[in-house]
N, C-alpha and C. Protein backbone atom coordinates (compact mmCIF):
# COMPACT_ATOMS: atom_id res chain seq x y z
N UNK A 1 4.86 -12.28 -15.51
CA UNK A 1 4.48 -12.02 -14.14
C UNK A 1 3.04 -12.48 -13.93
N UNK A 2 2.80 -13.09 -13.02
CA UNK A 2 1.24 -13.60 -12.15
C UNK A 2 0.87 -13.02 -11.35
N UNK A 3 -0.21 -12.39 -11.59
CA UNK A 3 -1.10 -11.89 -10.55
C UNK A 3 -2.03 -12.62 -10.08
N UNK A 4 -2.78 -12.19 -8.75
CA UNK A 4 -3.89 -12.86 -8.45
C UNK A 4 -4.58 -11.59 -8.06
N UNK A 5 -6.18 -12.26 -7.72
CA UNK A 5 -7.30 -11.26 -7.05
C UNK A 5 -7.86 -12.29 -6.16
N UNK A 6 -8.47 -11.66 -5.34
CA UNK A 6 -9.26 -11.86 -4.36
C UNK A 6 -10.12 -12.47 -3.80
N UNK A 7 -10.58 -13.33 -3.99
CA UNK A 7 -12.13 -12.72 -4.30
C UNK A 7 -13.05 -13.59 -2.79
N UNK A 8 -14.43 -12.93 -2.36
CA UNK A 8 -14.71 -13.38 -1.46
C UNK A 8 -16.43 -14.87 -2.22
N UNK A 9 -16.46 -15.46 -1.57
CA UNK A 9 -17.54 -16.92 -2.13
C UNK A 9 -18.85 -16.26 -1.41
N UNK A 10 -19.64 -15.35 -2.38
CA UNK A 10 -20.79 -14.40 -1.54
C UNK A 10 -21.73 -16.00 -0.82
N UNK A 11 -21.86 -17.36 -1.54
CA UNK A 11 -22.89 -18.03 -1.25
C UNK A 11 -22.53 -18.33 -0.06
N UNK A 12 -20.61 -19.06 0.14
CA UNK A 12 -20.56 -19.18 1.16
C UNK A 12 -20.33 -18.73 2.92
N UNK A 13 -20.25 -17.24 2.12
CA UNK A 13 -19.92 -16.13 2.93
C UNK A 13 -21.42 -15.93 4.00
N UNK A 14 -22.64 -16.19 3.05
CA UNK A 14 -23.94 -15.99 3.51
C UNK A 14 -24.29 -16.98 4.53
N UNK A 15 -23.88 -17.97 3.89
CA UNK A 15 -24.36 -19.79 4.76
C UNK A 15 -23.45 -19.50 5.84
N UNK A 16 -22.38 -19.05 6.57
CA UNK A 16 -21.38 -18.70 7.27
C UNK A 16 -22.18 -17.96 8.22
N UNK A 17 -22.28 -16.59 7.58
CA UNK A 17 -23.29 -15.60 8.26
C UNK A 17 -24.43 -16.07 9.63
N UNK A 18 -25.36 -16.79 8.66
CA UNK A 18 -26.44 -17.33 9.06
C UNK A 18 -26.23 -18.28 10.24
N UNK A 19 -25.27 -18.77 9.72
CA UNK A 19 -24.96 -20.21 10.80
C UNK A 19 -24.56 -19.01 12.13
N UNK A 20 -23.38 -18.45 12.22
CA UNK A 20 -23.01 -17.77 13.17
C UNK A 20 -24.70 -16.84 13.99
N UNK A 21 -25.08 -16.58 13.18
CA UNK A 21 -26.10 -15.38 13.66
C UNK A 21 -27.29 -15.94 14.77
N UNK A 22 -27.53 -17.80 14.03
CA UNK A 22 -28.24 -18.20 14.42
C UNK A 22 -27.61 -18.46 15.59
N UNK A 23 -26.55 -19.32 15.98
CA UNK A 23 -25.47 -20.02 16.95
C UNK A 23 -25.31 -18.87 17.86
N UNK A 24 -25.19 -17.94 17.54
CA UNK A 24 -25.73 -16.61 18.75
C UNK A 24 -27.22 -16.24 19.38
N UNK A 25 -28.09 -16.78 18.54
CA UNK A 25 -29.54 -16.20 19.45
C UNK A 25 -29.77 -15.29 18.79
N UNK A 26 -29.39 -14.27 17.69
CA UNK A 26 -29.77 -13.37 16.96
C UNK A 26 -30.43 -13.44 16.21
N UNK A 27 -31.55 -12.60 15.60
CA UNK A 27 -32.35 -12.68 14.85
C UNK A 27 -32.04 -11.41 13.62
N UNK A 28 -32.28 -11.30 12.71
CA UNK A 28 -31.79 -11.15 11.25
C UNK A 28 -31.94 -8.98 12.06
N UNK A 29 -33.22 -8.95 12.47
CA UNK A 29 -32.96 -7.48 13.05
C UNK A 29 -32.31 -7.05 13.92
N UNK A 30 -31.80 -7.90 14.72
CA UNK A 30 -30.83 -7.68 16.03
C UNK A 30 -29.36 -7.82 15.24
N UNK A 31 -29.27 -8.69 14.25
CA UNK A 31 -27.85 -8.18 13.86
C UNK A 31 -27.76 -7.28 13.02
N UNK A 32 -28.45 -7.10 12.01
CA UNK A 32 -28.82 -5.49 11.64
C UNK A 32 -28.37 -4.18 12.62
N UNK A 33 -29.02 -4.24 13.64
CA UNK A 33 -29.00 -3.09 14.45
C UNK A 33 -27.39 -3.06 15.24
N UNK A 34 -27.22 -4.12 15.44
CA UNK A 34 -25.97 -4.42 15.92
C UNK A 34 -24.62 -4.05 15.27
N UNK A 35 -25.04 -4.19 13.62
CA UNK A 35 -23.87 -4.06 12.88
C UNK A 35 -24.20 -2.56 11.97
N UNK A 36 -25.19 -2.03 12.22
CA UNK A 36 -25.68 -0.59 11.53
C UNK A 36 -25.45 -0.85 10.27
N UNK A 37 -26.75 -1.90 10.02
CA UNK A 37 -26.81 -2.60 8.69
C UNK A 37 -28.58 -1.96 8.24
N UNK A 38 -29.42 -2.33 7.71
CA UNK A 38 -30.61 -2.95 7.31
C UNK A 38 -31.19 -4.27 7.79
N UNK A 39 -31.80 -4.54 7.63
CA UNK A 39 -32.49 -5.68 7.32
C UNK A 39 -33.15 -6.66 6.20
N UNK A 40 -32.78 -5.67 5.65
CA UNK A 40 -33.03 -5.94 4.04
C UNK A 40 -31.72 -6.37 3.33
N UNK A 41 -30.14 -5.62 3.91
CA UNK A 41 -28.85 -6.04 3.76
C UNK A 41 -29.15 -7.24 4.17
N UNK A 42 -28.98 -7.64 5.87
CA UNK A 42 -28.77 -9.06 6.15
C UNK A 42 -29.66 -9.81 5.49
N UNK A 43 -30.41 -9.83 4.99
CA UNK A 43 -31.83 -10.89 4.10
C UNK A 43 -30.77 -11.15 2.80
N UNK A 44 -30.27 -10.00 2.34
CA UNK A 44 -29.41 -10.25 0.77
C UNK A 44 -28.30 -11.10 0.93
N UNK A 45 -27.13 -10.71 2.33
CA UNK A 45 -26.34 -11.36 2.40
C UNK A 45 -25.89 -12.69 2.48
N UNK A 46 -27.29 -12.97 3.18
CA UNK A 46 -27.48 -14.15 3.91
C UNK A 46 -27.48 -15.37 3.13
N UNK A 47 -28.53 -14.79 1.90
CA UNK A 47 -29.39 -15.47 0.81
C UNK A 47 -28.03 -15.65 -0.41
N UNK A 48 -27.20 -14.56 -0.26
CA UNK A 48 -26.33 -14.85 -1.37
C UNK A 48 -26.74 -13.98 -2.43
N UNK A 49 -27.41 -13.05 -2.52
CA UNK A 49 -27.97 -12.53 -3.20
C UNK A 49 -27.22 -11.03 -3.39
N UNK A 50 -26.40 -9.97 -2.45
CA UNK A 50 -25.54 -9.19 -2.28
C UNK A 50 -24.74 -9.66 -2.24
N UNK A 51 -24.02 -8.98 -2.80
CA UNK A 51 -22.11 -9.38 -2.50
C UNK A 51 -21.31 -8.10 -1.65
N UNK A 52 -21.38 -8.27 -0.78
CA UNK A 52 -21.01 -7.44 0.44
C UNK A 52 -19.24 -6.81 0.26
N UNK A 53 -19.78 -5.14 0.55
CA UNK A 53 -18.05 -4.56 0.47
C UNK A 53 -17.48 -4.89 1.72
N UNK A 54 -16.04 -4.60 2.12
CA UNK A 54 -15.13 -4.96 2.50
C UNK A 54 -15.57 -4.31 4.08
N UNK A 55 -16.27 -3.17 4.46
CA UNK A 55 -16.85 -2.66 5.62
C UNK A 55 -17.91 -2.91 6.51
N UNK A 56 -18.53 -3.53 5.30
CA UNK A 56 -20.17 -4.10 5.65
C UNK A 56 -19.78 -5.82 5.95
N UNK A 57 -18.80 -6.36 5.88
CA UNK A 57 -18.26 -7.66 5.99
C UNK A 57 -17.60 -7.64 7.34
N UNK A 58 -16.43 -6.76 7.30
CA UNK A 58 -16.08 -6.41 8.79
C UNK A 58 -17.00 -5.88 9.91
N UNK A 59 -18.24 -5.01 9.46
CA UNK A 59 -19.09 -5.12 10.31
C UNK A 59 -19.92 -5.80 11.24
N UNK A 60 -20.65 -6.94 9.98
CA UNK A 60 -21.07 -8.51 10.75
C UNK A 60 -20.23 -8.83 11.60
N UNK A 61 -18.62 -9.22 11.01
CA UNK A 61 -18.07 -9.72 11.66
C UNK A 61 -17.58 -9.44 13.42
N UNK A 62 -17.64 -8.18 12.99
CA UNK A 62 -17.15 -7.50 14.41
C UNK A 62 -18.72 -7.48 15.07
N UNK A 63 -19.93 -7.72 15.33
CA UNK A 63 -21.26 -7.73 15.31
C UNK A 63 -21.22 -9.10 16.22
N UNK A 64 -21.02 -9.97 15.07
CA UNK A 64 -20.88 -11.22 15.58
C UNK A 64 -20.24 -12.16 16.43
N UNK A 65 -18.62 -11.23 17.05
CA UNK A 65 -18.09 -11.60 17.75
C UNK A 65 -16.78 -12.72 16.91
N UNK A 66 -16.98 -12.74 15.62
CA UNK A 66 -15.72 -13.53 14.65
C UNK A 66 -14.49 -13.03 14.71
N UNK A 67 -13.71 -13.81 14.73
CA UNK A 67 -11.70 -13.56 14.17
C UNK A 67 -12.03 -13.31 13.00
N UNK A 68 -11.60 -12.32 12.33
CA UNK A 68 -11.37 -11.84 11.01
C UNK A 68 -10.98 -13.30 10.56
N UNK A 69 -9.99 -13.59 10.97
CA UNK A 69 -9.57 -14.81 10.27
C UNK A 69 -9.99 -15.39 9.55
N UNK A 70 -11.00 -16.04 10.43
CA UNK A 70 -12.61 -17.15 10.04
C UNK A 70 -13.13 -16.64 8.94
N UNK A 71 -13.10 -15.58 8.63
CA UNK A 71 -13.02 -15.09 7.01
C UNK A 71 -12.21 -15.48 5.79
N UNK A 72 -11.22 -16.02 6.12
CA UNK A 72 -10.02 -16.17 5.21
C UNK A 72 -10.69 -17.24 4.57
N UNK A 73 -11.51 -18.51 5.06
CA UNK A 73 -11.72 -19.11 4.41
C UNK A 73 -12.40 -19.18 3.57
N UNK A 74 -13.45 -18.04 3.43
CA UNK A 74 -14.37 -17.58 2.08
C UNK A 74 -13.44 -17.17 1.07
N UNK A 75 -11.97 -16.69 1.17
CA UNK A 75 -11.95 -16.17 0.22
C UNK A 75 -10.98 -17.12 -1.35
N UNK A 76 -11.33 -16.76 -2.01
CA UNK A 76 -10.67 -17.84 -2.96
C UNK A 76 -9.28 -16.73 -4.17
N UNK A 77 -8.70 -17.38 -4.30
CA UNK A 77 -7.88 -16.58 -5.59
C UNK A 77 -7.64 -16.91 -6.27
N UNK A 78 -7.96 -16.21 -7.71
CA UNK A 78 -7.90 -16.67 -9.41
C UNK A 78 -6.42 -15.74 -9.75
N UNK A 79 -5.77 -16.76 -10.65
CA UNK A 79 -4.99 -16.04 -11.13
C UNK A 79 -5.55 -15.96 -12.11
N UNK A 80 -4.60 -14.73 -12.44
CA UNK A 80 -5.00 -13.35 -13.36
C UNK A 80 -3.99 -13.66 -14.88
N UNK A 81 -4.19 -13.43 -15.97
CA UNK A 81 -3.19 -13.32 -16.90
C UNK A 81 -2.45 -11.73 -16.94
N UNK A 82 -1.20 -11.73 -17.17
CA UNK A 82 -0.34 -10.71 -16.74
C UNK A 82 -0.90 -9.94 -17.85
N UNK A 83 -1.04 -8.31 -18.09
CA UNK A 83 -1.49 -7.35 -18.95
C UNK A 83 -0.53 -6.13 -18.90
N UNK A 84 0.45 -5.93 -20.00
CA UNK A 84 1.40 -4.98 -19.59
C UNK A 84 1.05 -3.80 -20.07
């Protein structure tokens, strides 16, 4: 049996971020406040430097005005070797 996982591309998840944030007029504290983040979060995310949970991802996103969707493409999947 094959499994897979998940997984989200934090670098390109960040470069994504940024692009959108900028392409809105937002500035790194306005989407902070917007998404009841930090500012210190969006600086990590951005940079690639955090790897963001599954709430704090939907947050931006919903912040930013994104289709979940537009997410799908960060994410990549490794298969797994089966472990019984």
């Amino acid at each position: 049996m094959i499994q897979y996982a998940a997984k989200i591309d934090i670098s390109k998840y960040g470069k994504l971020i940024r692009k959108k944030r900028v392409d809105s007029g937002l500035t790194e504290e306005q989407l902070a406040e917007f998404s009841d983040l930090s500012d210190r979060e969006i600086r990590n995310i951005e940079s690639g430097r955090s790897m963001p949970k599954l709430d704090t991802v939907l947050k931006i996103a919903y912040a930013l005005k994104m289709d979940v969707g537009e997410l799908s493409v960060l994410i990549r999947t490794e298969e797994l070797d089966y472990v019984s």
